[in-house]
N, C-alpha and C. Protein backbone atom coordinates (compact mmCIF):
# COMPACT_ATOMS: atom_id res chain seq x y z
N UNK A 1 29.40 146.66 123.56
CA UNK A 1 29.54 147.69 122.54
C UNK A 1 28.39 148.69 122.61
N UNK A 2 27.02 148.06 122.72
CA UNK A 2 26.24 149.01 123.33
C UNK A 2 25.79 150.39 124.09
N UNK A 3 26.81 149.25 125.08
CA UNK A 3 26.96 150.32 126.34
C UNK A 3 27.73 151.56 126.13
N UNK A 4 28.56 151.34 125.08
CA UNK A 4 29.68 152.52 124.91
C UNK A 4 28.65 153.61 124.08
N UNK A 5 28.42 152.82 123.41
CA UNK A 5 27.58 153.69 122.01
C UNK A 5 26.83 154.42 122.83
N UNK A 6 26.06 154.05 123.67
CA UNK A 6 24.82 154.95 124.41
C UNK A 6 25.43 156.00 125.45
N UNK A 7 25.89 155.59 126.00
CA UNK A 7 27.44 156.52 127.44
C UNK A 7 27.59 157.46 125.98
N UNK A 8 28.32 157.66 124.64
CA UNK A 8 29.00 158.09 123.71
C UNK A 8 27.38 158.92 123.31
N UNK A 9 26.13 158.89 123.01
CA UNK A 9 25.41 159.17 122.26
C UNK A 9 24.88 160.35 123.38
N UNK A 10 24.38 159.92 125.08
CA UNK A 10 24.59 160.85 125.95
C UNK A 10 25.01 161.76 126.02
N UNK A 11 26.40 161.50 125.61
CA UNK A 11 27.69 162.78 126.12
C UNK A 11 27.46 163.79 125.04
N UNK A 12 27.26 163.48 123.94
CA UNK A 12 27.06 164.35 122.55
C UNK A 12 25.70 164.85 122.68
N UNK A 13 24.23 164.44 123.44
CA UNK A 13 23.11 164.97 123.26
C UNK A 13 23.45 165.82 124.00
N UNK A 14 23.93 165.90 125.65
CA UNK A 14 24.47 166.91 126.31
C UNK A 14 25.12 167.83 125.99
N UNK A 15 26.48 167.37 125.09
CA UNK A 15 27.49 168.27 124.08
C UNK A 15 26.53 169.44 123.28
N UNK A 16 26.04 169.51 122.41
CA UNK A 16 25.00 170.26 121.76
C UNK A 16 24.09 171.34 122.28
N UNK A 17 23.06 170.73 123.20
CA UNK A 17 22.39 171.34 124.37
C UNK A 17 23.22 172.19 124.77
N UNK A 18 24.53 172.20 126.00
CA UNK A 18 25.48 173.25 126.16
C UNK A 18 25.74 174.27 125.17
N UNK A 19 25.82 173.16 123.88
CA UNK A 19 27.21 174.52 122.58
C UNK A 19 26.33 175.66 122.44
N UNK A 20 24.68 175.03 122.01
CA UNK A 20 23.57 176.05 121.98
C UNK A 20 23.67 177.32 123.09
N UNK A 21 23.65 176.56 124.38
CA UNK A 21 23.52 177.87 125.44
C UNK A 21 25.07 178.43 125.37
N UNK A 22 26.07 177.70 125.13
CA UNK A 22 27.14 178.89 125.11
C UNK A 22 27.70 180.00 124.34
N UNK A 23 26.87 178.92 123.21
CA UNK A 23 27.42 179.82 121.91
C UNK A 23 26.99 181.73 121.63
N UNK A 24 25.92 182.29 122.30
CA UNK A 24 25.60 183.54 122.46
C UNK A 24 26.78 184.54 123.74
N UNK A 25 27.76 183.69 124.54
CA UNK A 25 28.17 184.29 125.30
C UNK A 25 29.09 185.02 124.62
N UNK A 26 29.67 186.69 124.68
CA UNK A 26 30.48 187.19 124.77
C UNK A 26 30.49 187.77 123.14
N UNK A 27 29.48 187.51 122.61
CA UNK A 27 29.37 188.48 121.36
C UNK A 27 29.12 189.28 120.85
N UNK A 28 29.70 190.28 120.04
CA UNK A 28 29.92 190.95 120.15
C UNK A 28 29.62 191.59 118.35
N UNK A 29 28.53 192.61 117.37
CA UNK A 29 28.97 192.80 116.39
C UNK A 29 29.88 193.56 116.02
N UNK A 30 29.68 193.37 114.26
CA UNK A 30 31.06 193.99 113.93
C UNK A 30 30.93 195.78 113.85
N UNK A 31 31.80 196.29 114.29
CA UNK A 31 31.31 197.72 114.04
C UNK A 31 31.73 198.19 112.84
N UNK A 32 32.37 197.66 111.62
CA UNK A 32 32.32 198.37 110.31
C UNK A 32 32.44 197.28 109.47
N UNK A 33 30.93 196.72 108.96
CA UNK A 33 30.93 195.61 107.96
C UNK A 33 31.18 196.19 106.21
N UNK A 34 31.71 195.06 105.62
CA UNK A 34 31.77 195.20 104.44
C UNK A 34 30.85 194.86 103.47
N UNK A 35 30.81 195.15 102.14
CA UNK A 35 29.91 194.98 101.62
C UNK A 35 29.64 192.85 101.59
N UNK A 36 28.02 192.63 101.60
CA UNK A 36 28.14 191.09 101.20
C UNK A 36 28.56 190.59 102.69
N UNK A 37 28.71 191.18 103.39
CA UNK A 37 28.93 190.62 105.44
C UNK A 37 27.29 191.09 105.86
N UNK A 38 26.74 190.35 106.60
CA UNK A 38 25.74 190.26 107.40
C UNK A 38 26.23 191.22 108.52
N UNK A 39 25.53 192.26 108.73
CA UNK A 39 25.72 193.12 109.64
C UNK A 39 25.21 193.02 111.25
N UNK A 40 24.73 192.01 111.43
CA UNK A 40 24.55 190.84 112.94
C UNK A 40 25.98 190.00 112.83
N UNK A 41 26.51 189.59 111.91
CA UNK A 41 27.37 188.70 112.37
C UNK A 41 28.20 189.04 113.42
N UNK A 42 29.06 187.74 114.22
CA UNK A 42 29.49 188.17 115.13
C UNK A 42 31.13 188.90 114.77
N UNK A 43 31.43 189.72 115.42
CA UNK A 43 32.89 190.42 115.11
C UNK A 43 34.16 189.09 114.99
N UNK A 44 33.97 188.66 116.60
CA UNK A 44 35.22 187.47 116.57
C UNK A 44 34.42 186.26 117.21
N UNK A 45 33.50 184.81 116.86
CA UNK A 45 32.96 184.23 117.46
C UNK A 45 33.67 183.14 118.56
N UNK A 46 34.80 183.15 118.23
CA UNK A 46 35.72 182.21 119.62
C UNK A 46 35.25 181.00 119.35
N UNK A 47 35.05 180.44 118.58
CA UNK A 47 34.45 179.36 118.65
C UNK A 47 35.03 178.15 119.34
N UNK A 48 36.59 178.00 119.10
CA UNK A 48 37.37 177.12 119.88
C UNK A 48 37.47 177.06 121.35
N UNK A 49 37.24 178.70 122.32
CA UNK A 49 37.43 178.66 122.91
C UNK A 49 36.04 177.70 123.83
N UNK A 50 34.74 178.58 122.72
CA UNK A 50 33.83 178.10 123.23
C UNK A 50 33.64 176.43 122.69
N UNK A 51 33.76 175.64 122.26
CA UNK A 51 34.08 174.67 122.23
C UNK A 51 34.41 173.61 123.24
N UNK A 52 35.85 174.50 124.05
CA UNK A 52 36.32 173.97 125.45
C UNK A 52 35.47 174.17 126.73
N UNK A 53 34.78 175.02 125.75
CA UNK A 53 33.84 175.59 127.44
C UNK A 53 32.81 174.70 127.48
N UNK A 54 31.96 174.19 126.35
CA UNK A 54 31.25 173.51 125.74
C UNK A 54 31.61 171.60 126.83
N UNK A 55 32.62 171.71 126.55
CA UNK A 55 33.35 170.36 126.43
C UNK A 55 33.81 169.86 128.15
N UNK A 56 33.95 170.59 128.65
CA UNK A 56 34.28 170.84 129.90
C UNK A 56 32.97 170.57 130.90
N UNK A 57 31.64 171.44 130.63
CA UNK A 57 30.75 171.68 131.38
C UNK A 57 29.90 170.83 130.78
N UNK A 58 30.14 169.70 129.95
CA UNK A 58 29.44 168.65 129.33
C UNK A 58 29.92 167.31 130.20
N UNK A 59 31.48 167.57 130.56
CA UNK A 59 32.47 166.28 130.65
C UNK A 59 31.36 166.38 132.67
N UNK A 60 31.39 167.56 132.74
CA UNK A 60 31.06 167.58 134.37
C UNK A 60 29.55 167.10 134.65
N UNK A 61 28.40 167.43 133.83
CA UNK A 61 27.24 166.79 133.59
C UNK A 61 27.06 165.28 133.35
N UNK A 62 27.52 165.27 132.18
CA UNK A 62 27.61 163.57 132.25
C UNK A 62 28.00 163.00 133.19
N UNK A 63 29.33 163.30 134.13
CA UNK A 63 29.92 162.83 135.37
C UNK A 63 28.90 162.82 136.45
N UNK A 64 27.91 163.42 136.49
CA UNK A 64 26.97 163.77 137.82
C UNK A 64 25.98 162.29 137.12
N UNK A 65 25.58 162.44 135.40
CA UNK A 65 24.56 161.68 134.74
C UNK A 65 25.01 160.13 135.33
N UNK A 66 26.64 159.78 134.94
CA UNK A 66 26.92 158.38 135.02
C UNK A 66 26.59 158.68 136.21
N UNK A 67 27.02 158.83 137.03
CA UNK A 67 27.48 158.61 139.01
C UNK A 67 26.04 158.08 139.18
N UNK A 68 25.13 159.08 138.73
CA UNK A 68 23.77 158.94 139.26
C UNK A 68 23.17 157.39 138.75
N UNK A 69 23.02 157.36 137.33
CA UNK A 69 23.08 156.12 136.78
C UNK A 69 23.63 154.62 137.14
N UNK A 70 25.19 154.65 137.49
CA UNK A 70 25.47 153.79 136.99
C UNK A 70 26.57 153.29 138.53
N UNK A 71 26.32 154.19 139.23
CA UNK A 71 26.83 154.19 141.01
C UNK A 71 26.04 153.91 141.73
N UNK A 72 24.84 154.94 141.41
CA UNK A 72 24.23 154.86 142.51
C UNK A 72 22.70 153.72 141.96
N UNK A 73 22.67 153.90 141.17
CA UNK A 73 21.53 153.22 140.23
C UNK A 73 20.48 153.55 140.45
N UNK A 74 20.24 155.17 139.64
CA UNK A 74 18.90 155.44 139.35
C UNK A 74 19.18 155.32 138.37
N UNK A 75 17.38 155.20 137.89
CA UNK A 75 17.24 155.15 136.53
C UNK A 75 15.39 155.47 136.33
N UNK A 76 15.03 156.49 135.44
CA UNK A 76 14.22 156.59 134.97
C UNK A 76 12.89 155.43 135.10
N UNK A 77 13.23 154.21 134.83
CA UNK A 77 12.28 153.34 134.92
C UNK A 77 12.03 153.20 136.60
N UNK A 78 12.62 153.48 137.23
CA UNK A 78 12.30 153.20 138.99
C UNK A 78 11.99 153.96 139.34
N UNK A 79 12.09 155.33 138.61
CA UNK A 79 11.20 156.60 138.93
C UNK A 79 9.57 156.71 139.00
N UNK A 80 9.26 155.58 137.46
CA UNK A 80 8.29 155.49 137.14
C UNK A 80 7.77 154.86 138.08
N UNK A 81 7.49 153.45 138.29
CA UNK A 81 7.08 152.67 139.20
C UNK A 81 7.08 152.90 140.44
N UNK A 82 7.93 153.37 141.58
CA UNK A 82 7.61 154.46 142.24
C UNK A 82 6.29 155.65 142.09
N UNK A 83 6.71 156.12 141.27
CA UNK A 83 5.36 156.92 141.32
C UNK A 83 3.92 156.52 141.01
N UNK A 84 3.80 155.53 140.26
CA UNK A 84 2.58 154.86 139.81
C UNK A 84 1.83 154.60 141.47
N UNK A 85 2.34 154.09 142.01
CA UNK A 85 1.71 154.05 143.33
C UNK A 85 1.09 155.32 144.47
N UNK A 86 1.10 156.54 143.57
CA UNK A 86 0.45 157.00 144.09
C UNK A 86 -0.84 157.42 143.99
């Protein structure tokens, strides 16, 4: 159960990280705000679309994260020890 939770807690720290960098793409303000509208806000923020974009280029990271992890078996701690020896 662990194992899932952490694979699951991964994918979402990654998830986030992405939404952050995607979320500025393709915006655009509004050119005639109303009164009580923030005049930075964005016109149309896509959010769904960016979402998928989000979700996609997360699903492909993690895929490189497990492979590396859990195929090939690196892992952080063998990084360490390795290097201590120098």
């Amino acid at each position: 159960m662990s194992y899932w939770f952490s694979q699951a807690a991964i994918f979402l720290l990654i998830w986030f990280v992405i939404l952050f960098a995607v979320l500025p793409w393709g915006v655009r303000q509004q050119t005639d705000t109303e009164p009580g509208h923030d005049p930075g806000a964005p016109a149309n923020p896509q959010l769904g679309r960016k979402a998928l974009i989000t979700t996609v280029i997360s699903l492909l990271l993690w895929g490189v994260y497990f492979y590396l992890t859990q195929i090939l078996g690196f892992s952080l701690l063998s990084l360490m020890q390795t290097g201590s020896s120098l």
